[in-house]
C-alpha atoms as a PDB file:
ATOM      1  CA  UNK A   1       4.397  33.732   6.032  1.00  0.00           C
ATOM      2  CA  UNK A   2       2.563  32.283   3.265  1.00  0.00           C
ATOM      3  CA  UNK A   3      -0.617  31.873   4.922  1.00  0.00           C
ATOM      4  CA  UNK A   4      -0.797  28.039   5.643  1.00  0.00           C
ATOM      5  CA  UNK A   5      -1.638  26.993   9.242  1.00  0.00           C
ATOM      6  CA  UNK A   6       1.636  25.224   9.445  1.00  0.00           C
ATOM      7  CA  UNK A   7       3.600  28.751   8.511  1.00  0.00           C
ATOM      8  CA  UNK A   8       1.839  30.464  11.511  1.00  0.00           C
ATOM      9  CA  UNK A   9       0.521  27.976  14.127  1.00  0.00           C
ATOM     10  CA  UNK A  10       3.285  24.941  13.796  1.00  0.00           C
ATOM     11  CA  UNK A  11       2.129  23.247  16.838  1.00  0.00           C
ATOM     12  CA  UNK A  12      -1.214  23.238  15.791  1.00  0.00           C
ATOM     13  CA  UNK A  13      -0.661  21.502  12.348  1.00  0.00           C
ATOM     14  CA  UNK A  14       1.421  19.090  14.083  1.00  0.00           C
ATOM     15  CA  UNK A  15      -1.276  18.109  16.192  1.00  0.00           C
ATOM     16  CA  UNK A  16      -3.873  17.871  13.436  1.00  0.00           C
ATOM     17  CA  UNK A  17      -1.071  15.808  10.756  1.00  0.00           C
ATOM     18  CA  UNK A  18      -1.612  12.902  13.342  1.00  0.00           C
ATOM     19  CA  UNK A  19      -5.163  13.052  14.100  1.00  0.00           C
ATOM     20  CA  UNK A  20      -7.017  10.696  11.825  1.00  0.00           C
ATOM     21  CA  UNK A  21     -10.906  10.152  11.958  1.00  0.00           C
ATOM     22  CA  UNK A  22      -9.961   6.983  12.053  1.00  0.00           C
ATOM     23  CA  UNK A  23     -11.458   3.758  10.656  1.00  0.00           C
ATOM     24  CA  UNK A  24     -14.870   2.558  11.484  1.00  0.00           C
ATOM     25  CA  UNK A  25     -14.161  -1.292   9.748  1.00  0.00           C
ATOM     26  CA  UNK A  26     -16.457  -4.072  10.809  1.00  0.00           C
ATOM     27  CA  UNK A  27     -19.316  -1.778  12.276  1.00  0.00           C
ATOM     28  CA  UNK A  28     -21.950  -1.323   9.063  1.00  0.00           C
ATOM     29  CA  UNK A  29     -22.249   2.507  10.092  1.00  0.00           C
ATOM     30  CA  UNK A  30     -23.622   4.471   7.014  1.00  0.00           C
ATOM     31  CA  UNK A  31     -21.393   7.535   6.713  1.00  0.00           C
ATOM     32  CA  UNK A  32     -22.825  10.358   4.600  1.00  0.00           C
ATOM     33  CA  UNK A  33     -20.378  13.179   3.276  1.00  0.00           C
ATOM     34  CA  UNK A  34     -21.365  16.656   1.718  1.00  0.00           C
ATOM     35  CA  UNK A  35     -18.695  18.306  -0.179  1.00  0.00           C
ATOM     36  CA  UNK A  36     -18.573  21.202  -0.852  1.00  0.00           C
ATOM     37  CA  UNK A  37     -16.625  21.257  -4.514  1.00  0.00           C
ATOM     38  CA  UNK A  38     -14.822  25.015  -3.342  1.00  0.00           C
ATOM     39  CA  UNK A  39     -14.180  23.842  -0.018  1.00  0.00           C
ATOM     40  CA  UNK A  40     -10.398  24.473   0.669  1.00  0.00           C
ATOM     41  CA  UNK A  41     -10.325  24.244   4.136  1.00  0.00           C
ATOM     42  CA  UNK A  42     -11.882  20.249   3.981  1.00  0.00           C
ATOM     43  CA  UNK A  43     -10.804  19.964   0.146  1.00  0.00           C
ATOM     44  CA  UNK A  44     -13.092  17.457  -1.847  1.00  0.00           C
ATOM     45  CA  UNK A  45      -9.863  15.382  -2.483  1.00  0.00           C
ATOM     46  CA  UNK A  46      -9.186  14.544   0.860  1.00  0.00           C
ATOM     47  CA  UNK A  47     -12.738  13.610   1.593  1.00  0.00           C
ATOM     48  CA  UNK A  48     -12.983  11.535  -1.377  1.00  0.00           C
ATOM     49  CA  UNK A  49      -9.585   9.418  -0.440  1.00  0.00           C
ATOM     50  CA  UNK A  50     -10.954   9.171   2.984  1.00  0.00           C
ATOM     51  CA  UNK A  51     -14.383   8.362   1.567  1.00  0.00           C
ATOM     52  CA  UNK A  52     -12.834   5.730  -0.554  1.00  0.00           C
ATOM     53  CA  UNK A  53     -10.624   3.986   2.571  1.00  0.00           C
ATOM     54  CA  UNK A  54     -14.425   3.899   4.493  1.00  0.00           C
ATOM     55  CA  UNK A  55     -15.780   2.117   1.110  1.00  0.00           C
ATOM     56  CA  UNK A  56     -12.646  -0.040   0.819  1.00  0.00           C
ATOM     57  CA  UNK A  57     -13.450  -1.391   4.142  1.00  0.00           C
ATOM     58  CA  UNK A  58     -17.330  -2.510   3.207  1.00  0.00           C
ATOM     59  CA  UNK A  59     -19.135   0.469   4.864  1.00  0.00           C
ATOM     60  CA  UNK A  60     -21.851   2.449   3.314  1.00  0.00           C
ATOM     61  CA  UNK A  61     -20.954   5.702   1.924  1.00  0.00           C
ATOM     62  CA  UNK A  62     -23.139   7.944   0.402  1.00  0.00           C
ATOM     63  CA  UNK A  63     -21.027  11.039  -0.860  1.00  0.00           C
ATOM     64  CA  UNK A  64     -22.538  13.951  -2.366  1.00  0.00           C
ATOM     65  CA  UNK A  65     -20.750  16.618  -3.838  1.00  0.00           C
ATOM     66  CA  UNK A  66     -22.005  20.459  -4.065  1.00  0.00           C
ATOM     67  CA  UNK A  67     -20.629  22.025  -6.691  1.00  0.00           C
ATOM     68  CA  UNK A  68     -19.189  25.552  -6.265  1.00  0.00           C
ATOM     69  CA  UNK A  69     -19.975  25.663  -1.936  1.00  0.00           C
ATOM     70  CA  UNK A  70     -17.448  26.493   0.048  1.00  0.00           C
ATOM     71  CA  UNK A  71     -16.722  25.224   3.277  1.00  0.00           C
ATOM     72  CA  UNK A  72     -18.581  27.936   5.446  1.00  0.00           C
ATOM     73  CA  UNK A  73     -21.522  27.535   3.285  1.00  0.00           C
ATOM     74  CA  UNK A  74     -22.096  23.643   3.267  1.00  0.00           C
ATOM     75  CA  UNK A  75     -23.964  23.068   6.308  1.00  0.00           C
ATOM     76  CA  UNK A  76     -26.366  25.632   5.133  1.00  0.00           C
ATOM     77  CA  UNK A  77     -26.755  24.097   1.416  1.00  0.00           C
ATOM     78  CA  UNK A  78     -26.854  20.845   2.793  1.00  0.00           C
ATOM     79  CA  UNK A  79     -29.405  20.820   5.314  1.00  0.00           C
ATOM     80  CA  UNK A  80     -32.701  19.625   3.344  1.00  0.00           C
ATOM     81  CA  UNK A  81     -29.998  16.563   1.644  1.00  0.00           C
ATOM     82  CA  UNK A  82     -28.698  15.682   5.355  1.00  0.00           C
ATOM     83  CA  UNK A  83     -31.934  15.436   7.143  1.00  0.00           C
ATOM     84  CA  UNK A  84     -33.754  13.347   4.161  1.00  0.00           C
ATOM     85  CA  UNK A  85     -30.930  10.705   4.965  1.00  0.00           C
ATOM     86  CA  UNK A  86     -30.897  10.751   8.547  1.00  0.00           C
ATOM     87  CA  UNK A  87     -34.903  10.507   7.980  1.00  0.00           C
ATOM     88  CA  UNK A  88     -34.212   7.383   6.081  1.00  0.00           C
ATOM     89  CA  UNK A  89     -31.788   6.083   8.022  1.00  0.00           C
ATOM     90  CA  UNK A  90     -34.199   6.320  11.436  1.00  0.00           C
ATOM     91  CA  UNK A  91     -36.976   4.788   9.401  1.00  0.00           C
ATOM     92  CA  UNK A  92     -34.762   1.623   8.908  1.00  0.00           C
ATOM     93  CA  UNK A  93     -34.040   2.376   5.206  1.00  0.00           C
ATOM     94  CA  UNK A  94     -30.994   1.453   3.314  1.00  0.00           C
ATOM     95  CA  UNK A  95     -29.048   4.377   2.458  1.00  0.00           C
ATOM     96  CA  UNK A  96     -28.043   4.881  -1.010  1.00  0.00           C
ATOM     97  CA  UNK A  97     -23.946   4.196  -1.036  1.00  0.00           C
ATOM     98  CA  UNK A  98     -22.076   5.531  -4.428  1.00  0.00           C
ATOM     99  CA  UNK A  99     -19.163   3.089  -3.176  1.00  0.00           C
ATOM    100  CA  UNK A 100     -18.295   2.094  -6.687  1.00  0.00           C
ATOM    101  CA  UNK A 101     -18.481   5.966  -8.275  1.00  0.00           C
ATOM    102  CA  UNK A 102     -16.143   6.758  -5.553  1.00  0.00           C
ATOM    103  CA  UNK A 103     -13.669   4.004  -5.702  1.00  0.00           C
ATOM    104  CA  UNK A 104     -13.303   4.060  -9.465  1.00  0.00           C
ATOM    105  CA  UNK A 105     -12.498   7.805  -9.624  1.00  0.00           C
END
């Protein structure tokens, strides 16, 4: 064993390789992602790419990273950040979306 989840629960990695958050195109749903920047369970670069397939498709994105949090930590850290956009977002503001940043990296 090497210590990946596909070395000692195969089933379950098979199971996760073909679930997919899927695409929300065509619904104008502001999605919000805090990564944390140590993260390797949800690693930043798979958040951006998915981040970037949501901005690719004309939806709002607002992705913030946090540098050195890892994953267990990034609800915590994130808190104050989260609610101040889903406060905006209930008072019928237009969420700040860093489509461009992301796209270009």
């Amino acid at each position: 064993m090497n210590g990946t989840l596909g070395d000692s629960y195969p089933l379950f990695k098979a199971v996760l390789d073909v679930n997919s958050a899927g695409a929300f195109c065509g619904f104008d749903i502001p999605v919000a992602f805090f990564q944390g920047m140590a993260d390797y369970i949800v690693t930043p670069t798979w958040q951006q790419q998915f981040a970037a397939l949501l901005c690719e498709q004309n939806q709002p994105v607002t992705y913030v990273t946090l540098p050195t949090v890892q994953h267990a930590n990034t609800r915590q850290v994130s808190f104050k950040a989260t609610m101040a956009w889903m406060r905006g977002i209930a008072g019928w503001q237009t969420p700040q979306s860093n489509c461009a940043q992301i796209t270009a990296e």
